[in-house]
PDB file of N, CA and C in Angstrom:
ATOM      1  N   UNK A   1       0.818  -1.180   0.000  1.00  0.00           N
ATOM      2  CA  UNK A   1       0.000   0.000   0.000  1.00  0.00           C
ATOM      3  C   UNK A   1       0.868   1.252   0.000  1.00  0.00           C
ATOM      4  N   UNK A   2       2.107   1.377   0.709  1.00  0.00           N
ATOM      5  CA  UNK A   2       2.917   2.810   1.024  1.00  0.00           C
ATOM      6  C   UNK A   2       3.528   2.186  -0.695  1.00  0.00           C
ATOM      7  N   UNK A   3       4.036   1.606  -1.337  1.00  0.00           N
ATOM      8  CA  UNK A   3       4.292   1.730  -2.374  1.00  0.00           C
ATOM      9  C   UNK A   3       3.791   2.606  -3.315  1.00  0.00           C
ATOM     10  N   UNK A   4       2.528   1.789  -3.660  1.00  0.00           N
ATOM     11  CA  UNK A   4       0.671   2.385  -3.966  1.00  0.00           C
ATOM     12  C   UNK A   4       0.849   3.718  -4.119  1.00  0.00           C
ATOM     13  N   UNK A   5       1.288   4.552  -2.738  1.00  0.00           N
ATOM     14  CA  UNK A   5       0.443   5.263  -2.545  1.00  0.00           C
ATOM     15  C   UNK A   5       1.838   6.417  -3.124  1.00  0.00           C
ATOM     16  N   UNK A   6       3.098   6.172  -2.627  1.00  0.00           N
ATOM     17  CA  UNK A   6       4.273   7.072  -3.266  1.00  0.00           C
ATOM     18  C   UNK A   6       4.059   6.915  -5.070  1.00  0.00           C
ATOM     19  N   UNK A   7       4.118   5.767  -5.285  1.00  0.00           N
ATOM     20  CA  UNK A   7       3.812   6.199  -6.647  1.00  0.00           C
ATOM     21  C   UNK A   7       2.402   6.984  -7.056  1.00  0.00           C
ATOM     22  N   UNK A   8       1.503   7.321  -6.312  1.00  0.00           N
ATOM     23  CA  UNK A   8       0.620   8.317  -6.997  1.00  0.00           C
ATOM     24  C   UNK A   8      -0.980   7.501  -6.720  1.00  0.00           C
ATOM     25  N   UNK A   9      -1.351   6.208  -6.419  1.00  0.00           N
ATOM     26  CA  UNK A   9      -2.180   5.999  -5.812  1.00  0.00           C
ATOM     27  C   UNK A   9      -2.940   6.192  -5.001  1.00  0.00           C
ATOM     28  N   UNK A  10      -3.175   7.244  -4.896  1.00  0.00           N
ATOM     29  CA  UNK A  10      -3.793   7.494  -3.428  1.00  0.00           C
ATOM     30  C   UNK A  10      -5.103   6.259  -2.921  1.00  0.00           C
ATOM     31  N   UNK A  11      -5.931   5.985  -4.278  1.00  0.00           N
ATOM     32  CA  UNK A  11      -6.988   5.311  -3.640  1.00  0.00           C
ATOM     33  C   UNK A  11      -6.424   3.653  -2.995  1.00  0.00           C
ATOM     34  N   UNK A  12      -5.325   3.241  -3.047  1.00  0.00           N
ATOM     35  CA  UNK A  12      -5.064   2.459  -2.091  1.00  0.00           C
ATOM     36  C   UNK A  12      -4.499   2.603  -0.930  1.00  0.00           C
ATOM     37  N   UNK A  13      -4.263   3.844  -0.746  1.00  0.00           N
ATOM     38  CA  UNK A  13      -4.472   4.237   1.035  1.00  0.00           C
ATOM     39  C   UNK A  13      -6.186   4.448   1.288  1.00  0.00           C
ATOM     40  N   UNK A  14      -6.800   5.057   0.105  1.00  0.00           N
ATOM     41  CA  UNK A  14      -8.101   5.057   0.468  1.00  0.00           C
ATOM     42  C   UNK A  14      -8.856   3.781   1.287  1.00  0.00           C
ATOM     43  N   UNK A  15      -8.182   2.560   0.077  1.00  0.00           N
ATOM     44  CA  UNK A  15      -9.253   1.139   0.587  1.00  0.00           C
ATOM     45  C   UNK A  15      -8.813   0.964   1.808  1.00  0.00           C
ATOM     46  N   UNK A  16      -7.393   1.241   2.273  1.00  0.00           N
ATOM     47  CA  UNK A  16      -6.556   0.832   3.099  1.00  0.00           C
ATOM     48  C   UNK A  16      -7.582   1.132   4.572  1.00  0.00           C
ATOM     49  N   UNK A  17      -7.786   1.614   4.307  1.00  0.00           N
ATOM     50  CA  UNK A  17      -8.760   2.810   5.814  1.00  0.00           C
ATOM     51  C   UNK A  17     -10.314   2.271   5.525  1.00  0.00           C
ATOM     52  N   UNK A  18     -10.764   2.088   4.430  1.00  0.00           N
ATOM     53  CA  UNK A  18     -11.935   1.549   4.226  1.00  0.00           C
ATOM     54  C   UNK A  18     -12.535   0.456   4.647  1.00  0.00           C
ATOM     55  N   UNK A  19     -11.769  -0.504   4.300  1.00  0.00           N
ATOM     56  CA  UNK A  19     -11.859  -1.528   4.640  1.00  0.00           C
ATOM     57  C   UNK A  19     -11.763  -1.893   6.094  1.00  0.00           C
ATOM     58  N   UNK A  20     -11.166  -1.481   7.004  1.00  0.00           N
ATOM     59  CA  UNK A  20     -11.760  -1.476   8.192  1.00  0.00           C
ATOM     60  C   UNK A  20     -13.038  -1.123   8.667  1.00  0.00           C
ATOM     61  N   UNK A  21     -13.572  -0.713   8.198  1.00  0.00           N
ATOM     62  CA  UNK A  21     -15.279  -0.703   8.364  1.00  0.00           C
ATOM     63  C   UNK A  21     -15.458  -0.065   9.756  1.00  0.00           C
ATOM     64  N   UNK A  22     -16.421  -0.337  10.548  1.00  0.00           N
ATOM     65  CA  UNK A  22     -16.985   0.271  11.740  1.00  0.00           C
ATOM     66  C   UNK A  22     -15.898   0.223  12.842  1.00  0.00           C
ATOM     67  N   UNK A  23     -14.983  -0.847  12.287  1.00  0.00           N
ATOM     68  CA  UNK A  23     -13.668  -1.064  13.593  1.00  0.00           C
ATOM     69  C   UNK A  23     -12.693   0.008  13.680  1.00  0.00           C
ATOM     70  N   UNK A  24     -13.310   0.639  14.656  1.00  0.00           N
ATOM     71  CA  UNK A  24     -13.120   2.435  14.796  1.00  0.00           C
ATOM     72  C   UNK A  24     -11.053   2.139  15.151  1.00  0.00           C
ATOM     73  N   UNK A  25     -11.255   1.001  16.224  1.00  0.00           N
ATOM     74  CA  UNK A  25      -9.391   0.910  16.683  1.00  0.00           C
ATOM     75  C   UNK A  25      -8.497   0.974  15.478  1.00  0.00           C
ATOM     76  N   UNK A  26      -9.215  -0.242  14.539  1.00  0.00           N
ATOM     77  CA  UNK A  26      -8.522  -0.352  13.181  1.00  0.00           C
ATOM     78  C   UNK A  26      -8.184   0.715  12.241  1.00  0.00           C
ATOM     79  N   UNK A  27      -9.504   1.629  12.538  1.00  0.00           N
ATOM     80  CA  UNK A  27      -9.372   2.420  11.023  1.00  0.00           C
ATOM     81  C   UNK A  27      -8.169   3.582  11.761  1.00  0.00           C
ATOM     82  N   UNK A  28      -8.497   4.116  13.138  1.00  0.00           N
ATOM     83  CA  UNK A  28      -7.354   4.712  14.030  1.00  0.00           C
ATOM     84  C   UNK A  28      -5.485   4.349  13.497  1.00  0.00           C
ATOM     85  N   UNK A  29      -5.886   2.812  13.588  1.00  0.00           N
ATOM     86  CA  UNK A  29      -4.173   2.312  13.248  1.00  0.00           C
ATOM     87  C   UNK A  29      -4.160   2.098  11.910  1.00  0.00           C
ATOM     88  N   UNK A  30      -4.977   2.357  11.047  1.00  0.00           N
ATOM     89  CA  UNK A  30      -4.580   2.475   9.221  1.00  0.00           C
ATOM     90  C   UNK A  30      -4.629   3.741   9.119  1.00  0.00           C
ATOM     91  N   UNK A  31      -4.993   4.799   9.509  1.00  0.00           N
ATOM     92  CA  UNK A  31      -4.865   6.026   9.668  1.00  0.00           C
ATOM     93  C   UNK A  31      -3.171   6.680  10.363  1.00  0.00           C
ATOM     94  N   UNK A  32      -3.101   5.963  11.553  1.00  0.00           N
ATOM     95  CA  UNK A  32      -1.496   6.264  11.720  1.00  0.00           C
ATOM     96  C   UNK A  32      -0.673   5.820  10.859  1.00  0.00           C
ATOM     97  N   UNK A  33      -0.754   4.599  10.323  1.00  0.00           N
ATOM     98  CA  UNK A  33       0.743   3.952   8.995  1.00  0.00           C
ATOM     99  C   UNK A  33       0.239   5.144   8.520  1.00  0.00           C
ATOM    100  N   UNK A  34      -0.765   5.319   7.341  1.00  0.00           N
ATOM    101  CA  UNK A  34      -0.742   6.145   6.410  1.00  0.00           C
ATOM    102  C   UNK A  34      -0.013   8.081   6.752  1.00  0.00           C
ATOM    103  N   UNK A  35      -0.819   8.204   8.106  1.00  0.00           N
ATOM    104  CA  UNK A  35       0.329   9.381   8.467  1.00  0.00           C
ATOM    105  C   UNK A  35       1.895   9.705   8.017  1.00  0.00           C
ATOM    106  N   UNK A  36       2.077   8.138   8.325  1.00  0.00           N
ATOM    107  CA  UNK A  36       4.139   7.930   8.725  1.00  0.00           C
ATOM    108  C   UNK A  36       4.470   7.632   7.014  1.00  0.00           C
ATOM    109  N   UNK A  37       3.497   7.268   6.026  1.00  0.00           N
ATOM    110  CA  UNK A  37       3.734   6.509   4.986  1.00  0.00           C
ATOM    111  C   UNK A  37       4.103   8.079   4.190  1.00  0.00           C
ATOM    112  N   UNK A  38       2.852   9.266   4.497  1.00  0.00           N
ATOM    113  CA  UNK A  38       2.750  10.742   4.231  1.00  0.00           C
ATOM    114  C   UNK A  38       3.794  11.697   4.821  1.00  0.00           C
ATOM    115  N   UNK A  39       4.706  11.387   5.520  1.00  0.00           N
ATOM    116  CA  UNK A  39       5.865  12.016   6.282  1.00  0.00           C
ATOM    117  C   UNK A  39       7.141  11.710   5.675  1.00  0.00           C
ATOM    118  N   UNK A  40       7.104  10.197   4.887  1.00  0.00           N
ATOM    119  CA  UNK A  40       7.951  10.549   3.927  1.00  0.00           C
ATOM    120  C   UNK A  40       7.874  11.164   2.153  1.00  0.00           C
ATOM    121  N   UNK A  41       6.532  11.181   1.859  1.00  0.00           N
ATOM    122  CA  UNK A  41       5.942  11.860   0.597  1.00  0.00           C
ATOM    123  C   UNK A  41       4.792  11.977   0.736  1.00  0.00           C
ATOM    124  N   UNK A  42       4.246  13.316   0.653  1.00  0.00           N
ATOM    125  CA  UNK A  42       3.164  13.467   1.379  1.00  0.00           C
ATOM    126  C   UNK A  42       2.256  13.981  -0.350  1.00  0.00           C
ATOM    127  N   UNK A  43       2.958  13.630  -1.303  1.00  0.00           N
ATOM    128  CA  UNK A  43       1.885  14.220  -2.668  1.00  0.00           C
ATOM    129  C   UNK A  43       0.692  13.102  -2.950  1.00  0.00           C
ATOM    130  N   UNK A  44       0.546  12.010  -3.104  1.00  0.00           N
ATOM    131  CA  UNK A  44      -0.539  11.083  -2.577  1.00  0.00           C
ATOM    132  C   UNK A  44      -1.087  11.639  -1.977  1.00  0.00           C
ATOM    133  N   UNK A  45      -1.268  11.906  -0.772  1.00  0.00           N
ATOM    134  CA  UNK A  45      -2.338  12.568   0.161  1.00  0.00           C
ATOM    135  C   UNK A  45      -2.893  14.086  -0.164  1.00  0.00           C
ATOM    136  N   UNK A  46      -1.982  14.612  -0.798  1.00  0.00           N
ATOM    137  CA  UNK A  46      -2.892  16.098  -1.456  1.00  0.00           C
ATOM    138  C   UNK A  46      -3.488  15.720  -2.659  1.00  0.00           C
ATOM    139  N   UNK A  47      -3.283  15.012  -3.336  1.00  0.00           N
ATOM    140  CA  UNK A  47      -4.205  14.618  -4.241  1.00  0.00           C
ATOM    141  C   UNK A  47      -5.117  13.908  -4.086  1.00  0.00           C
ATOM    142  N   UNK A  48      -5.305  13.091  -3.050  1.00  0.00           N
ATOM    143  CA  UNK A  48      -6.394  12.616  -2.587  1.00  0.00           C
ATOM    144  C   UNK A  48      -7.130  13.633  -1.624  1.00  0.00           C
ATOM    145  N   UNK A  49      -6.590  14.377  -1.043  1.00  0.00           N
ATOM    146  CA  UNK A  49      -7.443  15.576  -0.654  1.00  0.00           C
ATOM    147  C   UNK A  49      -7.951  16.839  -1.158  1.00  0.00           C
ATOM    148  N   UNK A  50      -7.564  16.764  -2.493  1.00  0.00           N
ATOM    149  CA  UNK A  50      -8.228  17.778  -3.547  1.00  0.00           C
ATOM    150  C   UNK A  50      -9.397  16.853  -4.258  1.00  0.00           C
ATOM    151  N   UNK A  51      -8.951  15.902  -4.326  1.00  0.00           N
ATOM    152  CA  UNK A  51      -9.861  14.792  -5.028  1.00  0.00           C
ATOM    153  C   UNK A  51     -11.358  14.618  -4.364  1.00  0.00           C
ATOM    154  N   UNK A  52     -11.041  14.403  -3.262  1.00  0.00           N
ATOM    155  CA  UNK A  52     -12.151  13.841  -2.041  1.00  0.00           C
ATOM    156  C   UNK A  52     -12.232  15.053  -0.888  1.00  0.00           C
ATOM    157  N   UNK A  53     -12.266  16.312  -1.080  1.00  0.00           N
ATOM    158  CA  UNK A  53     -12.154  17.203   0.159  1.00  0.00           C
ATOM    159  C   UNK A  53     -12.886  17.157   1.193  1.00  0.00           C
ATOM    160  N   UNK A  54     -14.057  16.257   1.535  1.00  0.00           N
ATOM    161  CA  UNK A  54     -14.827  16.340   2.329  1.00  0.00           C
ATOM    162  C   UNK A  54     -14.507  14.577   3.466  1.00  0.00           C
ATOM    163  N   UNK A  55     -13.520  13.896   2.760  1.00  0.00           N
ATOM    164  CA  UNK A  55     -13.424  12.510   2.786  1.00  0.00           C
ATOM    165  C   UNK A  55     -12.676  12.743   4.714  1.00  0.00           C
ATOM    166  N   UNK A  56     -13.275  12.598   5.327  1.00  0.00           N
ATOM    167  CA  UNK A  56     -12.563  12.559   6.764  1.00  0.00           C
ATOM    168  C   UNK A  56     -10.979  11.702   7.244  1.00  0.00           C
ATOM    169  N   UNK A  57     -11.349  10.337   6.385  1.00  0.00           N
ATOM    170  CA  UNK A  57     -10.246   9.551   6.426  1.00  0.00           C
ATOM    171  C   UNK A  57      -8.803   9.927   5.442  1.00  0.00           C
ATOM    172  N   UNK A  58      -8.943  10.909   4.731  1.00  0.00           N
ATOM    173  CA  UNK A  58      -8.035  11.757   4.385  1.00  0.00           C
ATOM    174  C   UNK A  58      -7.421  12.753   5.349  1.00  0.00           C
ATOM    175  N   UNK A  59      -8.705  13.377   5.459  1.00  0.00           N
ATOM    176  CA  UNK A  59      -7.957  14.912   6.629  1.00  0.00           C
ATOM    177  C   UNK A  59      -7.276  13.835   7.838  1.00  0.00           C
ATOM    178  N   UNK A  60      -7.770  12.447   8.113  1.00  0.00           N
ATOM    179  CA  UNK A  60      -7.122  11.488   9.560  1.00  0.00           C
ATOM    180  C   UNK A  60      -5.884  11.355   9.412  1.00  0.00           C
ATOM    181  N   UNK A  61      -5.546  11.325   8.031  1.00  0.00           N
ATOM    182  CA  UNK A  61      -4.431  10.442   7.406  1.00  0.00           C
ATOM    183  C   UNK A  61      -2.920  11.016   7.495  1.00  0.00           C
ATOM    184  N   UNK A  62      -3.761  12.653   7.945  1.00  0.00           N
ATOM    185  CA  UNK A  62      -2.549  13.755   7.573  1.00  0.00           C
ATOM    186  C   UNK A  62      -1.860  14.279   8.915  1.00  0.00           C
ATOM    187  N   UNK A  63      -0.277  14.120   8.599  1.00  0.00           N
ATOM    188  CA  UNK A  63       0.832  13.809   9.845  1.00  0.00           C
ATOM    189  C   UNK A  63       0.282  15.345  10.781  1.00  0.00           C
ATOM    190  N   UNK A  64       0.279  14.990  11.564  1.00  0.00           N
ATOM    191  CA  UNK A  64      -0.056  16.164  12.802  1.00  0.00           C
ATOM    192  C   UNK A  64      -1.550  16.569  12.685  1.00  0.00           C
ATOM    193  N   UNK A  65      -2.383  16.035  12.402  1.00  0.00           N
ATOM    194  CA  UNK A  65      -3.845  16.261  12.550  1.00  0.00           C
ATOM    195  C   UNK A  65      -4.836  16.108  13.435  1.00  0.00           C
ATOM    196  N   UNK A  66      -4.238  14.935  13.960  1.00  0.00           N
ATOM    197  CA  UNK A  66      -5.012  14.923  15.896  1.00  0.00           C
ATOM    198  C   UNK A  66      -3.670  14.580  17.024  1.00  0.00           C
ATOM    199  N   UNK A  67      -4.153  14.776  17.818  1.00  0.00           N
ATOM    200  CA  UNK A  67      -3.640  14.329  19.319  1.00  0.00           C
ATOM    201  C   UNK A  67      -3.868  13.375  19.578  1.00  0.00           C
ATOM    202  N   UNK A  68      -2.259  12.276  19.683  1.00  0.00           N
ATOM    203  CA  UNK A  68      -2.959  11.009  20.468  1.00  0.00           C
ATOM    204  C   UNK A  68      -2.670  11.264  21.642  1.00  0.00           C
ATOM    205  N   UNK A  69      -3.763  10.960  22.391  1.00  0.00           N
ATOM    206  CA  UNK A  69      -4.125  11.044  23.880  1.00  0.00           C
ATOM    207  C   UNK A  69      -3.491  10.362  24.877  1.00  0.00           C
ATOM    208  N   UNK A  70      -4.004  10.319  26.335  1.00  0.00           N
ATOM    209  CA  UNK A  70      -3.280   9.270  26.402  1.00  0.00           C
ATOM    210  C   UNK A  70      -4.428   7.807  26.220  1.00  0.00           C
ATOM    211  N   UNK A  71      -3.469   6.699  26.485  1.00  0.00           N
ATOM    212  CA  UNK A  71      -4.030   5.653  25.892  1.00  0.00           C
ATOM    213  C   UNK A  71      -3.378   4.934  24.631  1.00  0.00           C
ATOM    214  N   UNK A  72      -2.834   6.151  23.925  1.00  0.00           N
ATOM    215  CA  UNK A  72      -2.701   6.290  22.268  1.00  0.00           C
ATOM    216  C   UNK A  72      -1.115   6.411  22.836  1.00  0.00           C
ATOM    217  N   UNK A  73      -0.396   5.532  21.477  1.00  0.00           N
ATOM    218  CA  UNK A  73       1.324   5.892  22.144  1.00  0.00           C
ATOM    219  C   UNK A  73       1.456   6.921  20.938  1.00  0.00           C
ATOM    220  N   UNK A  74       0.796   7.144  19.524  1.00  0.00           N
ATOM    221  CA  UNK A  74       0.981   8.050  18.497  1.00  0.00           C
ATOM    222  C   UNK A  74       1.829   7.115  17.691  1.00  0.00           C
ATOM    223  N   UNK A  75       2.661   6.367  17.844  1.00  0.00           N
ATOM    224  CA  UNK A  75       3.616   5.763  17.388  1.00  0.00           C
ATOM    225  C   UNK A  75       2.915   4.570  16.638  1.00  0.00           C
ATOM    226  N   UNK A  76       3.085   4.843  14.859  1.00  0.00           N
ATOM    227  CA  UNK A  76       2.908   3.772  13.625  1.00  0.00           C
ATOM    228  C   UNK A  76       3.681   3.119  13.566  1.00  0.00           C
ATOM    229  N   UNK A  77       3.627   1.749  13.100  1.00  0.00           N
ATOM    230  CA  UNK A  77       4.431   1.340  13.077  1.00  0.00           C
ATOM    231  C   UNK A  77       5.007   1.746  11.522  1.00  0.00           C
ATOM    232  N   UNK A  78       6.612   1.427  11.460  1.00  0.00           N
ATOM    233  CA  UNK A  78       7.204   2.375  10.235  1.00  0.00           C
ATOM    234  C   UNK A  78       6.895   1.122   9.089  1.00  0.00           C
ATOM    235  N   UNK A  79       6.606   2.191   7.689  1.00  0.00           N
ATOM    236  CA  UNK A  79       6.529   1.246   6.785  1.00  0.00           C
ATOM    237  C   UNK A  79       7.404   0.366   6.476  1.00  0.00           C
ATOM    238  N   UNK A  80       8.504   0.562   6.340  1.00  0.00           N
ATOM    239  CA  UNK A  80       9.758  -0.028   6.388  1.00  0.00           C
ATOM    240  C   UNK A  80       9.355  -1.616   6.855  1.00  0.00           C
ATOM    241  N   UNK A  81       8.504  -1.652   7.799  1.00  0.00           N
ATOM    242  CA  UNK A  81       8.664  -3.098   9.196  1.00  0.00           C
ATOM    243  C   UNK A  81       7.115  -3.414   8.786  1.00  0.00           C
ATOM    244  N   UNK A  82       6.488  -2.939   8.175  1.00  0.00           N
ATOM    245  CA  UNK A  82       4.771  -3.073   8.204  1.00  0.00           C
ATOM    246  C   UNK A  82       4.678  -4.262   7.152  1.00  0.00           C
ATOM    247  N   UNK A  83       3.899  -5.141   7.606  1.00  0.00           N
ATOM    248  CA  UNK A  83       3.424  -5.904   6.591  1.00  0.00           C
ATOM    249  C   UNK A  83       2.569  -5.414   5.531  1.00  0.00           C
ATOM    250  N   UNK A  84       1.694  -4.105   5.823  1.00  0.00           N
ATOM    251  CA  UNK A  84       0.873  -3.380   4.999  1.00  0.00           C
ATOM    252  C   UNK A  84       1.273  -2.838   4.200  1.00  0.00           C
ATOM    253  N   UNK A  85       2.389  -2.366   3.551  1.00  0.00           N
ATOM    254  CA  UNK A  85       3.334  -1.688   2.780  1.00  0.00           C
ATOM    255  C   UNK A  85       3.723  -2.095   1.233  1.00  0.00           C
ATOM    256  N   UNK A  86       3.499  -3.641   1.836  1.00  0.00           N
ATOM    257  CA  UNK A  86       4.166  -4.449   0.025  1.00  0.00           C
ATOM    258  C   UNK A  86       3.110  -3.941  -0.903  1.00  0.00           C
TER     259      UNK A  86
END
């Protein structure tokens, strides 16, 4: 998916977050990779946010956009180590 998405894909970070469905924890932790995936090229994600401007799981996606609390360590795991990445 961080492949996907550096080359210009954005909509497979889209499914990426989608596909978690109502599993609010899940879509939380496909929302952080995609942050860390956007911290090293973040043009995927503006094009998916010109594309979709109203799409929430976009504005989630984007590095420094909420506070993790506590509870939350903030910490994605790096694509580099992610199985989600290939």
């Amino acid at each position: 998916m961080a492949d996907a998405a550096w080359n210009g894909d954005w909509r497979a970070a889209e499914a990426h977050v989608r596909v978690a469905g109502e599993d609010w924890d899940e879509r939380w932790s496909r929302a952080e990779l995609l942050q860390e995936v956007a911290r090293e090229d973040d043009a995927w994600l503006e094009t998916w946010r010109a594309a979709e401007p109203g799409n929430c799981d976009a504005a989630t996606s984007t590095p420094g956009s909420w506070f993790s609390g506590p509870g939350r360590s903030g910490a994605a795991a790096s694509p580099a180590r992610s199985p989600e990445t290939g």
